[in-house]
Protein backbone atom coordinates (compact mmCIF):
# COMPACT_ATOMS: atom_id res chain seq x y z
CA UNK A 1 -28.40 -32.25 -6.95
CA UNK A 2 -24.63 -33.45 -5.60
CA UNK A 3 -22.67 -30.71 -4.42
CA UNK A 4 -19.75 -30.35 -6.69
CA UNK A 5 -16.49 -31.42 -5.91
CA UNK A 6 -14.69 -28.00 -6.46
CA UNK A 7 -17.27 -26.67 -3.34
CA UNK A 8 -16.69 -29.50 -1.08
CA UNK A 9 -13.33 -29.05 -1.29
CA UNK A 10 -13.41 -25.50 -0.95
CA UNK A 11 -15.29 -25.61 1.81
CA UNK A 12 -12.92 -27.92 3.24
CA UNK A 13 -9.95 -26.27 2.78
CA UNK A 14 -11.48 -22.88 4.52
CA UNK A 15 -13.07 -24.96 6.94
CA UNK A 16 -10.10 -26.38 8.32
CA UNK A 17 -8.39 -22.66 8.63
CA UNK A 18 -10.51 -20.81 10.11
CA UNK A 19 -12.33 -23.25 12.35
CA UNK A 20 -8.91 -23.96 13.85
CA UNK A 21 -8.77 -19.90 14.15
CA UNK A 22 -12.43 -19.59 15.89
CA UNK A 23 -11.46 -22.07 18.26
CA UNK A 24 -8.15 -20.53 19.80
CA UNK A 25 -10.17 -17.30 19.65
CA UNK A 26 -13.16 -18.94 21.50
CA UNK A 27 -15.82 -18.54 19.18
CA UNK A 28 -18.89 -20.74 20.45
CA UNK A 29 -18.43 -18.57 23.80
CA UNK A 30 -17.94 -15.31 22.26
CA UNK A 31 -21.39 -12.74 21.58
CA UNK A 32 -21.44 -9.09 19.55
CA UNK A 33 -20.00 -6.49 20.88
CA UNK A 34 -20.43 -2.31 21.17
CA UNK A 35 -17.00 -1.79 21.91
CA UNK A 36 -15.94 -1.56 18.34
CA UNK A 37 -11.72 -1.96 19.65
CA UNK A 38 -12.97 -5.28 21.09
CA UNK A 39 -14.70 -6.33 17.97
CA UNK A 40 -11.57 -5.87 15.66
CA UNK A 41 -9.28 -7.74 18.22
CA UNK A 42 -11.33 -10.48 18.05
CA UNK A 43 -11.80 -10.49 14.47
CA UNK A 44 -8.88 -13.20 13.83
CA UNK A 45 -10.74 -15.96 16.01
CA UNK A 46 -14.61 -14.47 14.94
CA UNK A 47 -15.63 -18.28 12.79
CA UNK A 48 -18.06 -20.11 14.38
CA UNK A 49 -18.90 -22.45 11.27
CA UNK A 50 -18.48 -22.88 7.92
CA UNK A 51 -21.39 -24.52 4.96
CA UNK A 52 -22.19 -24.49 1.28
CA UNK A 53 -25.20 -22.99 0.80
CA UNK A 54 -26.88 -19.89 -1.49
CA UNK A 55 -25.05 -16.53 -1.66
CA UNK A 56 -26.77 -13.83 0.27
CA UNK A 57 -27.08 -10.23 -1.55
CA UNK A 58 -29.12 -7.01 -0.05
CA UNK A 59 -30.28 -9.68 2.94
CA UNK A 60 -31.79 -12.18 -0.13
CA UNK A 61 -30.60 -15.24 -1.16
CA UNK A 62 -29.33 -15.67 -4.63
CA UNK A 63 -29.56 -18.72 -7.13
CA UNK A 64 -25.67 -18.86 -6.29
CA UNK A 65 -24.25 -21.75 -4.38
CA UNK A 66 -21.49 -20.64 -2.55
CA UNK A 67 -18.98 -21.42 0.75
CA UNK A 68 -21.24 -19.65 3.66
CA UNK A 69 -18.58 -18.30 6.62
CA UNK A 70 -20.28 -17.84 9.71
CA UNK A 71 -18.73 -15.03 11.56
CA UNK A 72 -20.24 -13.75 15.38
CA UNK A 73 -19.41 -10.64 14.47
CA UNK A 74 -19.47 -9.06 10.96
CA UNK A 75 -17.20 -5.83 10.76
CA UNK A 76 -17.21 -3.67 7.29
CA UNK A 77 -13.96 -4.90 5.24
CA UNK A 78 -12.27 -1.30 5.71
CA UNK A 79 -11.78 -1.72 9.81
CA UNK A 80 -10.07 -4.82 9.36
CA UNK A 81 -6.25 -5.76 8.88
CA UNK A 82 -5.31 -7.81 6.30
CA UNK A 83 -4.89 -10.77 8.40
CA UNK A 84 -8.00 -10.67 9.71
CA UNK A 85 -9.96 -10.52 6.36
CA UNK A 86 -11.84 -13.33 5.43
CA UNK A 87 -11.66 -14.49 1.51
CA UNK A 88 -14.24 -13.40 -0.98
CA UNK A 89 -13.23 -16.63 -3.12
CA UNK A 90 -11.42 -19.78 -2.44
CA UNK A 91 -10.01 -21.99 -5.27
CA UNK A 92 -12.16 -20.10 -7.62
CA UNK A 93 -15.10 -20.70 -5.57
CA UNK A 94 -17.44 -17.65 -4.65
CA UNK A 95 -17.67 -16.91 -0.56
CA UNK A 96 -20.27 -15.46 1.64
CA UNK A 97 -19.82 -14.18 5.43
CA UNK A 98 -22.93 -13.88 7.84
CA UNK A 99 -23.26 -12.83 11.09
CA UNK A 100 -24.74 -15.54 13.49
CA UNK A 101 -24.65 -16.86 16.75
CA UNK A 102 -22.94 -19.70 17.84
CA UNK A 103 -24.88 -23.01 18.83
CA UNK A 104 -24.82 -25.29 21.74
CA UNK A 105 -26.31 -28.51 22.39
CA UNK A 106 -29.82 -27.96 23.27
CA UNK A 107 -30.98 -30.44 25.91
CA UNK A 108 -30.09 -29.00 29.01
CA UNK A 109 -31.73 -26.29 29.97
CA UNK A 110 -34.56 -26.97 32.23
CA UNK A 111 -36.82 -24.37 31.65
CA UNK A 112 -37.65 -22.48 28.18
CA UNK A 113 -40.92 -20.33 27.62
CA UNK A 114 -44.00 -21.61 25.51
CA UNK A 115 -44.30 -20.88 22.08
CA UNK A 116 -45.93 -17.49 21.25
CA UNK A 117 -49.81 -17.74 20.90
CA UNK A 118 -49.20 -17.17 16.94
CA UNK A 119 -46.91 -20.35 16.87
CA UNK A 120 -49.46 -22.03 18.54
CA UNK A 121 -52.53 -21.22 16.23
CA UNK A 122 -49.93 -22.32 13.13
CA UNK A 123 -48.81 -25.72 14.32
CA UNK A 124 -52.74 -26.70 14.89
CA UNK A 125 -53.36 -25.88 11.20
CA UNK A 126 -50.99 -28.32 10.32
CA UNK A 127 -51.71 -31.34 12.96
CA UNK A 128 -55.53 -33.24 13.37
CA UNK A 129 -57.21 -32.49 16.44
CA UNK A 130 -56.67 -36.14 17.12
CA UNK A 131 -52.78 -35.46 17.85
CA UNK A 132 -53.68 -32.10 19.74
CA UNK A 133 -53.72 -34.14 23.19
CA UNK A 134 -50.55 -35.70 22.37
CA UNK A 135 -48.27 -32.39 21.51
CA UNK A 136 -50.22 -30.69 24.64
CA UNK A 137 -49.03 -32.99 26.63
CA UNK A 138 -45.33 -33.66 25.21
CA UNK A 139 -43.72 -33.07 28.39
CA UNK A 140 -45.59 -35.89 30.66
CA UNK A 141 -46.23 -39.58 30.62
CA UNK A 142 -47.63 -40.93 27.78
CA UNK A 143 -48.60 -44.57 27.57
CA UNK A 144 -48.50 -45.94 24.73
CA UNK A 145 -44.82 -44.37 24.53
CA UNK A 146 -44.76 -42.12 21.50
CA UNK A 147 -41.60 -40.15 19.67
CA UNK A 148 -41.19 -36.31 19.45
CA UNK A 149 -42.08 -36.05 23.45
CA UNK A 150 -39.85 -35.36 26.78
CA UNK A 151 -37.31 -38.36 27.77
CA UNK A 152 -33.37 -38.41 29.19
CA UNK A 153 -31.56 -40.01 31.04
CA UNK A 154 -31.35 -40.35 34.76
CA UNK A 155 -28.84 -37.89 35.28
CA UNK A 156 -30.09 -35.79 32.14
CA UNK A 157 -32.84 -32.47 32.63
CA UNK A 158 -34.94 -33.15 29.22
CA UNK A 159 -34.82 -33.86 25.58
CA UNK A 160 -36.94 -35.19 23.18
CA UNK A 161 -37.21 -38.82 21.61
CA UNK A 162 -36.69 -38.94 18.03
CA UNK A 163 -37.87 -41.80 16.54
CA UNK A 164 -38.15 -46.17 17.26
CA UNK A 165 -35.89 -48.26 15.52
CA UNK A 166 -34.85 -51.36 15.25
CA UNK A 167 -30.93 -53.10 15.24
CA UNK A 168 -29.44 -53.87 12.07
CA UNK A 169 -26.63 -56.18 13.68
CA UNK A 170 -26.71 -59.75 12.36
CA UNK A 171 -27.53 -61.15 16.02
CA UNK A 172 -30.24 -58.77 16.77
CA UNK A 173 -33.28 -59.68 18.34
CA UNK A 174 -35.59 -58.40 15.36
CA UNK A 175 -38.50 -57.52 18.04
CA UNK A 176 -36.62 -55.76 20.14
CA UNK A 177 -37.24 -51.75 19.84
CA UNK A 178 -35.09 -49.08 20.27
CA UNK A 179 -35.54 -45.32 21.14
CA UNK A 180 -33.38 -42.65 19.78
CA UNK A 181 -31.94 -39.75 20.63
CA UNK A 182 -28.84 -37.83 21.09
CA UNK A 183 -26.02 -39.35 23.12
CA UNK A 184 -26.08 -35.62 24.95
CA UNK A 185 -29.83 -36.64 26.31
CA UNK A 186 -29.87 -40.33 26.75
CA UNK A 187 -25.89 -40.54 27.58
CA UNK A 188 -25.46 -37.71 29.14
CA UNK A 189 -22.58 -36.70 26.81
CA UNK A 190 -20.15 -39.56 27.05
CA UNK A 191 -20.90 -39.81 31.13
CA UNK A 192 -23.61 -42.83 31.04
CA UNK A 193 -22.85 -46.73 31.49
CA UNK A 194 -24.33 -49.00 29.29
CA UNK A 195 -27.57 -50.68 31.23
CA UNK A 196 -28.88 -47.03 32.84
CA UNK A 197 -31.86 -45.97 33.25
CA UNK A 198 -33.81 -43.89 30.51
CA UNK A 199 -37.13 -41.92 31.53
CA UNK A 200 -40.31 -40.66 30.07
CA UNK A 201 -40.85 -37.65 30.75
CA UNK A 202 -37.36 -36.67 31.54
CA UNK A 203 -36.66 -35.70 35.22
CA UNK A 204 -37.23 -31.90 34.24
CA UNK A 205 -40.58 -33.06 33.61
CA UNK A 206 -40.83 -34.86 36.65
CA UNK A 207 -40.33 -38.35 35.24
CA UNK A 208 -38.80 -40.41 38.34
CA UNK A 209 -37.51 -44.16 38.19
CA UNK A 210 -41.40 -44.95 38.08
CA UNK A 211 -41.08 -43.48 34.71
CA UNK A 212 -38.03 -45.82 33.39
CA UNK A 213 -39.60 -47.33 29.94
CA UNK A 214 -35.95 -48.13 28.23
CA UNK A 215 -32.05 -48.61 28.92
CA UNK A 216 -29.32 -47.02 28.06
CA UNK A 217 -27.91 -49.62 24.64
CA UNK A 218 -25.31 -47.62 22.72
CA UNK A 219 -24.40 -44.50 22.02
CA UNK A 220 -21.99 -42.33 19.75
CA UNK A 221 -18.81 -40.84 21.90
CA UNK A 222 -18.65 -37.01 21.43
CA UNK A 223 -14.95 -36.19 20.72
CA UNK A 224 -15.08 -32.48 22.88
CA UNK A 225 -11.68 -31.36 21.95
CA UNK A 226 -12.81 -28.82 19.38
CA UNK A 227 -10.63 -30.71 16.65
CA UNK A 228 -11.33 -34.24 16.12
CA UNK A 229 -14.21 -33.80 13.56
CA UNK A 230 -17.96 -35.30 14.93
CA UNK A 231 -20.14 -36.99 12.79
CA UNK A 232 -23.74 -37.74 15.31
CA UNK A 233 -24.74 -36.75 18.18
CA UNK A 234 -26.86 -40.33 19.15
CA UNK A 235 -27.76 -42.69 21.03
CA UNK A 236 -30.66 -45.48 21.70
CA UNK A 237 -31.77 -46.97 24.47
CA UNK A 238 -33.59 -50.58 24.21
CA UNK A 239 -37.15 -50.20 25.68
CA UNK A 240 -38.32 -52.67 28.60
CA UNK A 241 -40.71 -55.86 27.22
CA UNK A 242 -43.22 -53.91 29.51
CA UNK A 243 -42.87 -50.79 27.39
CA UNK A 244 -45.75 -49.97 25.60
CA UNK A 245 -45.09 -47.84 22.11
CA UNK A 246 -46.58 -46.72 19.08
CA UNK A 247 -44.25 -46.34 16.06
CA UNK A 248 -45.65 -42.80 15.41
CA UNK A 249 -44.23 -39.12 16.25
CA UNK A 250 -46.75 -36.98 17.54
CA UNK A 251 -48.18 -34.55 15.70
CA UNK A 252 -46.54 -36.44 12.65
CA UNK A 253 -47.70 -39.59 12.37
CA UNK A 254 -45.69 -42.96 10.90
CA UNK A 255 -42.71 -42.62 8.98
CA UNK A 256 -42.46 -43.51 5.34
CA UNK A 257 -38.50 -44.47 5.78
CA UNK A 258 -35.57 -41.87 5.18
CA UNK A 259 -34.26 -39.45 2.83
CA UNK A 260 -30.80 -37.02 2.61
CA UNK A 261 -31.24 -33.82 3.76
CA UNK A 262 -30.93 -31.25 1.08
CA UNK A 263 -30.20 -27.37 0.91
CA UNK A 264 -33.61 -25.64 0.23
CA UNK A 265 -35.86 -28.88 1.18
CA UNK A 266 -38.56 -27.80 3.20
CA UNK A 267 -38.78 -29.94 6.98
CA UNK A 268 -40.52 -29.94 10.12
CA UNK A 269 -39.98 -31.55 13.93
CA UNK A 270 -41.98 -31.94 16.97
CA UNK A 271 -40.13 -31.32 19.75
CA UNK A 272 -40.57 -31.48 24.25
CA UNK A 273 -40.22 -27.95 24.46
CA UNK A 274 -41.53 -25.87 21.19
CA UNK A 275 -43.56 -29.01 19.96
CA UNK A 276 -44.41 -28.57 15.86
CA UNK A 277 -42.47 -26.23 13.90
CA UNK A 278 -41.31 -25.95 10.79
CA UNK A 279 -38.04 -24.89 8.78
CA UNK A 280 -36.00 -24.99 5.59
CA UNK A 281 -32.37 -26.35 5.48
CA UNK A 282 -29.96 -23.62 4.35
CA UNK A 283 -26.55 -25.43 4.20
CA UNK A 284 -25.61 -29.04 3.70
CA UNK A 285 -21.61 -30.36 4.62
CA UNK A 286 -22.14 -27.76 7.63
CA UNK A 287 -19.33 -27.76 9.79
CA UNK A 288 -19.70 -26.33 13.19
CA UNK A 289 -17.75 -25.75 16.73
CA UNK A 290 -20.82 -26.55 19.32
CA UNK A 291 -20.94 -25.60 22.33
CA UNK A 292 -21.53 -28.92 24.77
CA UNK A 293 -22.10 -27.46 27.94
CA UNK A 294 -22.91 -23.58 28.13
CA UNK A 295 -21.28 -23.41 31.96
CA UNK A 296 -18.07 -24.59 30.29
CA UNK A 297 -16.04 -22.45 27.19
CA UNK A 298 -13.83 -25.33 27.02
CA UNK A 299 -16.69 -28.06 26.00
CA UNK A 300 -16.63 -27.56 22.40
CA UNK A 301 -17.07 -30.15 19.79
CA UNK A 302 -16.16 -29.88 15.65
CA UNK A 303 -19.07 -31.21 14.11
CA UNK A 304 -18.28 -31.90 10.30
CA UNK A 305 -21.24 -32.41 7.06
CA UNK A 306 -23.82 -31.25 8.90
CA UNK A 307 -27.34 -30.05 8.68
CA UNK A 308 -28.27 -26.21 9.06
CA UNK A 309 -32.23 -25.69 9.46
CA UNK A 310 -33.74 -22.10 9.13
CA UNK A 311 -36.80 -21.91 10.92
CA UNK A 312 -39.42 -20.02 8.63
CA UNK A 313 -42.53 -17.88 9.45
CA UNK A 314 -44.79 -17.91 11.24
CA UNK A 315 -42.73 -19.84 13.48
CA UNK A 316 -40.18 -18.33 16.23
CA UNK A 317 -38.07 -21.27 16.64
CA UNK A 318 -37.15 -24.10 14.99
CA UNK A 319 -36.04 -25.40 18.34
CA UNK A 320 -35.12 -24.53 21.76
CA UNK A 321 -33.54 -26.29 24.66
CA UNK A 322 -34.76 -29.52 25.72
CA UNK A 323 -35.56 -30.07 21.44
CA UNK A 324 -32.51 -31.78 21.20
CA UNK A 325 -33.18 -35.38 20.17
CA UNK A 326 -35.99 -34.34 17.74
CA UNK A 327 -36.36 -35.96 14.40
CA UNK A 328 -36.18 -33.66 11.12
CA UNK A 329 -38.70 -34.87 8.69
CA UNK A 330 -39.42 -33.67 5.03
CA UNK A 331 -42.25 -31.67 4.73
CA UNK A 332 -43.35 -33.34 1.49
CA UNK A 333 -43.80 -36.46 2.90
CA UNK A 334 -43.51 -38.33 6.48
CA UNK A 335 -39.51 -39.26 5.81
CA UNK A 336 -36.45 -39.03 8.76
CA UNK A 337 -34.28 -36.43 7.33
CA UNK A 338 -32.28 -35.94 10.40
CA UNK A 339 -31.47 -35.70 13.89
CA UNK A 340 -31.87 -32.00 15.95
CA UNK A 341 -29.22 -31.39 18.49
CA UNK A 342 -28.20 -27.70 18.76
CA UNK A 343 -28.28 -24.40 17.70
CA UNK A 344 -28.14 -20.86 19.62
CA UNK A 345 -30.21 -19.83 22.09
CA UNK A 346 -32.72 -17.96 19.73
CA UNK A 347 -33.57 -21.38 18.17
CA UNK A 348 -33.63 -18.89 14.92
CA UNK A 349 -32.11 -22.36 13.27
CA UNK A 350 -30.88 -25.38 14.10
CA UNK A 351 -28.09 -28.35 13.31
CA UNK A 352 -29.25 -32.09 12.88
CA UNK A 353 -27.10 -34.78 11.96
CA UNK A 354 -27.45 -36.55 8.32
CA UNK A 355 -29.95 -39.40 9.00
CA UNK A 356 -27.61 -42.27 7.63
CA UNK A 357 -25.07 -41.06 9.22
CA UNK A 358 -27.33 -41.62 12.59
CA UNK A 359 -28.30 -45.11 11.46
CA UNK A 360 -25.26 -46.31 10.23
CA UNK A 361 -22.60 -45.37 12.93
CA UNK A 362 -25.40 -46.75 15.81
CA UNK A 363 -26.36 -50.03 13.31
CA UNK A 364 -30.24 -49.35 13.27
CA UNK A 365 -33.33 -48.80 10.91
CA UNK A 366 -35.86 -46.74 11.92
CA UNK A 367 -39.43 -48.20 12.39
């Protein structure tokens, strides 16, 4: 069902507040604290992100759609000032504040530990032994190139390729492919030239210029000024004519084509680093300051109508660093939902961009 105009713009309205307020206050770098003096002096700048989603009551979700404020910190009503108390409506609309840690973009860490031997035993349940090999082995070569394993850029540590798709621009060369991902793994976040090298595995994974298999075609600019509002995080690269691919993700299979991401639809990803996992999206028209780079406070992006993906037992993580770049596909059937590219370092949920979105600011169709 639509979300209703009176939410959208209520979410809007509060958005654009207190976003502005969790920025000066430096929000995506900020974590709970004991101290409870600090925590009420930083209550004014405490919003991380702001979605519509259902209201929350005794730690269980309601059949109430509300405005959901994500706070760092949550502090009982009574030990804050006025000022510094966020709205329990807005235009008539019903509000909701949870506690919850920022997110950054998730493809540069290096190294992240292995799923837990319970996360493990789950995904096989849910993949033929046929595509065991293939998730296994997600963070090395793999010829015929497939999507939901390691790649980046030259200059990049790791992420994960999301899908192959093909460009919708009138003088396209229909059989050309094209591999996507975020612009923060195959463009190193704005810093690529068009015409560099893309490699599978990514050099965290010890992929090396022997391991090229696509270029760097187009990507998405990231507008890191906290502000300007962000739509995708993307990018594709156009694999070489010596490329060999299948148009499958692993552990996944062949997509059926797309479908919008909606709150409560159940998905699921394969990623480089926690492979298959599963989740359930909790907000839609998500807007979120992300952290682009964790060594630098100042590297924060607005990222506006997003995606917010719970992950949901038995499953740690929905993803972890070096995930970003994963495709978010409905668990009802094998359609692109969206694209994975951050969330805190828990990986308790994620963000993904709105598939259209994806394919119609970078002109492509997936394959």
């Amino acid at each position: 069902m639509p979300i209703s105009t009176d939410l959208l713009q209520a979410k809007q309205t509060i958005s654009t507040r207190l976003l502005r307020a969790g920025l000066r206050g430096g929000a995506v770098a900020a974590r709970r604290c004991l101290r409870i003096s600090t925590a009420m002096a930083r209550a004014g700048g405490n919003v991380h992100a702001v979605g519509i989603g259902k209201k929350i009551t005794g730690g269980v979700a309601t059949k109430e759609t509300c405005v959901r404020i994500y706070v760092v910190q949550k502090l009982p009503a009574a030990m804050l000032s006025e000022r510094d108390r966020l709205p329990d409506h807005i235009d008539g609309v019903v509000t909701d504040v949870i506690e919850s840690a920022p997110a950054f973009a998730l493809g540069q860490t290096v190294t992240q530990k292995a799923p837990p031997k319970a996360t493990k035993r789950a995904a096989r349940k849910n993949i033929g032994t046929a595509q065991e090999a293939c998730s296994d082995n997600r963070q090395a070569a793999q010829r015929p190139v497939v999507a939901g394993i390691s790649i980046a850029h030259e200059d990049v540590t790791a992420g994960t390729l999301a899908c192959f798709c093909r460009s919708t621009l009138a003088d396209a060369d229909p059989d050309q492919v094209l591999a996507l991902s975020n612009n923060h793994v195959l463009a190193d976040t704005n810093r690529a030239q068009i015409g560099d090298d893309l490699y599978q595995p990514g050099p965290a994974d010890g992929g090396t210029p022997a391991d090229r298999i696509a270029t760097l075609l187009r990507f998405q600019e990231i507008i890191a000024d906290g502000q300007t509002p962000n739509r995708v995080d993307a990018a594709v690269g156009l694999l070489l004519p010596e490329t060999e691919s299948r148009p499958e993700i692993c552990t996944i299979g062949a997509l059926e084509g797309m479908e919008r991401g909606v709150e409560g639809m159940a998905v699921r990803k394969h990623g480089r680093t926690t492979g298959y996992t599963e989740g359930v999206i909790t907000d839609e028209a998500y807007d979120a300051l992300v952290g682009m780079d964790p060594a630098d406070p100042s590297a924060v992006a607005l990222f506006d109508n997003q995606l917010r993906i719970e992950v949901t037992p038995p499953f740690a993580a929905i993803g972890l660093g070096g995930d970003s770049g994963s495709l978010i596909v409905s668990l009802a059937a094998p359609r692109a939902v969206g694209l994975f590219f951050a969330g805190p370092e828990s990986g308790v949920y994620g963000i993904a961009n709105q598939m259209n979105d994806v394919m119609e600011t970078l002109d492509i169709e997936p394959i």
